[in-house]
C-alpha atoms as a PDB file:
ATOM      1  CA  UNK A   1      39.308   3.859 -21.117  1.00  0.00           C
ATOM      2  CA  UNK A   2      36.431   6.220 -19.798  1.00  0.00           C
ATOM      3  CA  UNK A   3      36.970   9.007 -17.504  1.00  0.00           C
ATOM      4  CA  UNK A   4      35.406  11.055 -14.806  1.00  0.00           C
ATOM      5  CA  UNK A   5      35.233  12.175 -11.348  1.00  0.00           C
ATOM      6  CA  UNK A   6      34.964   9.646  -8.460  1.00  0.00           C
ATOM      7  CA  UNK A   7      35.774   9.982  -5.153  1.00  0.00           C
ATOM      8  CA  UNK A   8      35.595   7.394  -1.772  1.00  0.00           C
ATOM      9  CA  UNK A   9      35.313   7.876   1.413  1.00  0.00           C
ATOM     10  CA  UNK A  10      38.324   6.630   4.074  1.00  0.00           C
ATOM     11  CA  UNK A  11      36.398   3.373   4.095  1.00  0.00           C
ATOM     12  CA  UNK A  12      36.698   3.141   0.838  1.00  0.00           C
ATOM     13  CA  UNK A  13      32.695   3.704  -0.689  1.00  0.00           C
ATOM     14  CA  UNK A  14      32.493   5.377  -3.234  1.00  0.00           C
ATOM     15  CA  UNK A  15      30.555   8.497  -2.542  1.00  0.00           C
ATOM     16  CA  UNK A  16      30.424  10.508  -5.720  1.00  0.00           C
ATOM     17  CA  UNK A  17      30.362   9.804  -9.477  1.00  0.00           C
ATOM     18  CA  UNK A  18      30.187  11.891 -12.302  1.00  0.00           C
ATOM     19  CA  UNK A  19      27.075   9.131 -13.425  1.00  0.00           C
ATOM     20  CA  UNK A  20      24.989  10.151 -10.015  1.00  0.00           C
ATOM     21  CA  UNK A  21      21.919  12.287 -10.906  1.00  0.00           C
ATOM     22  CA  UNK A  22      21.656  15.441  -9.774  1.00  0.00           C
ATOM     23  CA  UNK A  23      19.241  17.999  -9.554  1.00  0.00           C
ATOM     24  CA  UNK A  24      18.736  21.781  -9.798  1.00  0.00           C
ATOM     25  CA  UNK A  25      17.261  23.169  -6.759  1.00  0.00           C
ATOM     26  CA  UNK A  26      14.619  25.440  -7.986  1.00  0.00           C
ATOM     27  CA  UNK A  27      13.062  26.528  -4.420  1.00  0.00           C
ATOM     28  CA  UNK A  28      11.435  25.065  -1.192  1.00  0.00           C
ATOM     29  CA  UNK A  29       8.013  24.843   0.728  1.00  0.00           C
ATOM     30  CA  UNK A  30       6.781  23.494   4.077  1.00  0.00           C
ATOM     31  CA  UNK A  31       4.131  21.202   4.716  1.00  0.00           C
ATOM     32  CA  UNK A  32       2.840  22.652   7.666  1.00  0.00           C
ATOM     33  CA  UNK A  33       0.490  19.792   9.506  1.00  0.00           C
ATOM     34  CA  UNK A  34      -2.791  19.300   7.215  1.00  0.00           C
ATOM     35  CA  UNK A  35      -3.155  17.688   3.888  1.00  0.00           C
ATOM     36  CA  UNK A  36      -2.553  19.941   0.938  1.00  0.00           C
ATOM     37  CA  UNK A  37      -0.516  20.857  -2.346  1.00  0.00           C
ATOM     38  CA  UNK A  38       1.005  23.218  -4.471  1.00  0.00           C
ATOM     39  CA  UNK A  39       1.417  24.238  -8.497  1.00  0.00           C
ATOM     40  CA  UNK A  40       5.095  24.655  -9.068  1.00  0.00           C
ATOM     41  CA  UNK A  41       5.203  26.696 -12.582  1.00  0.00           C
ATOM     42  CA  UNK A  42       8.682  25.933 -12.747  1.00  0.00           C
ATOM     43  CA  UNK A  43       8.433  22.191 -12.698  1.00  0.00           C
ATOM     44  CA  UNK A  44       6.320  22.332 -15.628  1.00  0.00           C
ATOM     45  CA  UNK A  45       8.807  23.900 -17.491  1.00  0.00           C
ATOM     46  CA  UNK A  46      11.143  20.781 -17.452  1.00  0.00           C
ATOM     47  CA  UNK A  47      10.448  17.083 -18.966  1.00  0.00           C
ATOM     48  CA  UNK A  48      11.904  15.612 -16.020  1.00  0.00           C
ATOM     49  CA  UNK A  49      11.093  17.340 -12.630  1.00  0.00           C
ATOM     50  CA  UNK A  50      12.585  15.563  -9.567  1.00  0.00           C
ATOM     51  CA  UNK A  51      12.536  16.749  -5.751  1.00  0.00           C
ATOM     52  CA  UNK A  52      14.097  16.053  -2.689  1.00  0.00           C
ATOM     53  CA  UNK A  53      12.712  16.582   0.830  1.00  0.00           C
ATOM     54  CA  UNK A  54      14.114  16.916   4.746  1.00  0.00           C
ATOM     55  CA  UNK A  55      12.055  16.870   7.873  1.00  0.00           C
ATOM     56  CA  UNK A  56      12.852  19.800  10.168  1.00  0.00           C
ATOM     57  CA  UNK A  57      12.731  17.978  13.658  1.00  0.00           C
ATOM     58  CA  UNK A  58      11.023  19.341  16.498  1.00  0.00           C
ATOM     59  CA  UNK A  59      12.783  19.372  19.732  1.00  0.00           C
ATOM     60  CA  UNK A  60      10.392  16.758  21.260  1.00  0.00           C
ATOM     61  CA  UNK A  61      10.613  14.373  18.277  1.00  0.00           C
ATOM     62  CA  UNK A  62       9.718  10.516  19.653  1.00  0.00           C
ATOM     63  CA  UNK A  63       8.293   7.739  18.147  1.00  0.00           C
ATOM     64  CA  UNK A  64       5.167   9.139  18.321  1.00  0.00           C
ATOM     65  CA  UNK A  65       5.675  11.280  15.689  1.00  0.00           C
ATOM     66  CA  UNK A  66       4.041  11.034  11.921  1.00  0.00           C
ATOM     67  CA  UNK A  67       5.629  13.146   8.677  1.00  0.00           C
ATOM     68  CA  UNK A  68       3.375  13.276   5.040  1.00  0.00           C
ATOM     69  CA  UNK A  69       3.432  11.050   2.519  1.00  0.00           C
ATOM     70  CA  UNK A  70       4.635  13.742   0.106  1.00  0.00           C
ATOM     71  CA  UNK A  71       4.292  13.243  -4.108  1.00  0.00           C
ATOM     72  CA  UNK A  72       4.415  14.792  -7.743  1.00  0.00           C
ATOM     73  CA  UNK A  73       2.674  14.517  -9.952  1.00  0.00           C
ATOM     74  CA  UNK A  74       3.338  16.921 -13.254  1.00  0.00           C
ATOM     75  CA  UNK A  75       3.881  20.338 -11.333  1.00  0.00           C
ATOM     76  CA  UNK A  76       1.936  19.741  -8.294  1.00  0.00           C
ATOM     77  CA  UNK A  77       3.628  18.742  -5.455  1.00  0.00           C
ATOM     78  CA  UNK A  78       0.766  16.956  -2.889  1.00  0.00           C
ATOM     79  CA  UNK A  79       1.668  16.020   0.864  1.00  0.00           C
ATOM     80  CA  UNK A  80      -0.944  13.517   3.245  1.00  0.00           C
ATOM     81  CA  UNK A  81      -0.999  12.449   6.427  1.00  0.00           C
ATOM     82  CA  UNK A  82      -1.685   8.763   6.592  1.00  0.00           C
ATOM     83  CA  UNK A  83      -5.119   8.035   8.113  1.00  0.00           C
ATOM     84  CA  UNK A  84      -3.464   6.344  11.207  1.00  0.00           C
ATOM     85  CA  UNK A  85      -1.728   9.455  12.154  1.00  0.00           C
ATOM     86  CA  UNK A  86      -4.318  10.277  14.450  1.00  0.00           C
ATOM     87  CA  UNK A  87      -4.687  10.054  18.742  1.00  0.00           C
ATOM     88  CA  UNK A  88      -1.223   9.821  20.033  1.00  0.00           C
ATOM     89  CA  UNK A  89       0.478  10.608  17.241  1.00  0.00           C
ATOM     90  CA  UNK A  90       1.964  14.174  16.649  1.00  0.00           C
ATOM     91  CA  UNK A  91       1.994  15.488  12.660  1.00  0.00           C
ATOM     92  CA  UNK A  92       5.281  16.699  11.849  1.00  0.00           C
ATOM     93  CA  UNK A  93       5.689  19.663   9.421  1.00  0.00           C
ATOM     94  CA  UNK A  94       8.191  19.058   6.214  1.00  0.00           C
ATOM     95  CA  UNK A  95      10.196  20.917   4.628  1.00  0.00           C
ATOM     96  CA  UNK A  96      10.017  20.151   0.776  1.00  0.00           C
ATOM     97  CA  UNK A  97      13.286  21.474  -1.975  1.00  0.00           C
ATOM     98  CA  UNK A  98      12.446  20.836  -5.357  1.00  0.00           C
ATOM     99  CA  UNK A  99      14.080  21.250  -8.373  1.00  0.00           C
ATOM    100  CA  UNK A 100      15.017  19.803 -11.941  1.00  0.00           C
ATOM    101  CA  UNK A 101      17.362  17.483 -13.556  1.00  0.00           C
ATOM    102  CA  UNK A 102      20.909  19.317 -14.043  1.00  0.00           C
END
C-alpha cells in the first residue's frame, strides 16, 4: 500500500498530491511591451529548468488586449507579441517567475 499526501477540496477534487511537480522559484522578470529575452545563469545550472508566468492586469483590461507568447529555450527565456497584435489591440506587459524542478 503506497503512501503520501493528498488532499481535496469540499467538492471533492483532488487538489494536491505528493506526485504533482513542483518547482523552485529562482526569481522573476517583466516583459514590458516589445519583443525581447533574457539569459537566466541559473537555469543553466539545472537539467530540467521549468517556469511559470502571471499577467499583471491593467485596470482597463478588455478584449482588446494582447499578452506575449513567452518561451525557453536552454537558459533564455524569449517573449513575442504575435504579429496580429497590432491597431486596436493594446500589448500587455507580463510578469514572468522562473525557477527549477524541486
Amino acid at each position: 500500500m503506497s503512501q503520501g499526501l493528498q488532499v481535496w477540496d469540499d467538492s471533492g477534487n483532488l487538489v494536491f498530491s505528493d506526485e504533482f511537480f513542483a518547482i523552485r522559484i529562482l526569481g522573476s522578470i517583466t516583459t514590458g511591451v516589445s519583443n525581447g529575452s533574457i539569459y537566466i545563469p541559473e537555469l543553466a545550472e539545472d537539467p530540467s529548468p521549468a517556469f511559470v508566468f502571471s499577467t499583471e492586469a491593467p485596470a482597463n483590461l478588455s478584449v482588446f488586449t494582447i499578452t506575449p507568447d513567452v518561451s525557453v529555450s536552454g537558459a533564455t527565456i524569449s517573449w513575442v507579441f504575435n504579429a496580429s497584435s497590432t491597431g486596436i489591440f493594446k500589448r500587455v506587459s507580463m510578469k514572468v517567475y522562473y525557477g527549477v524542478s524541486a
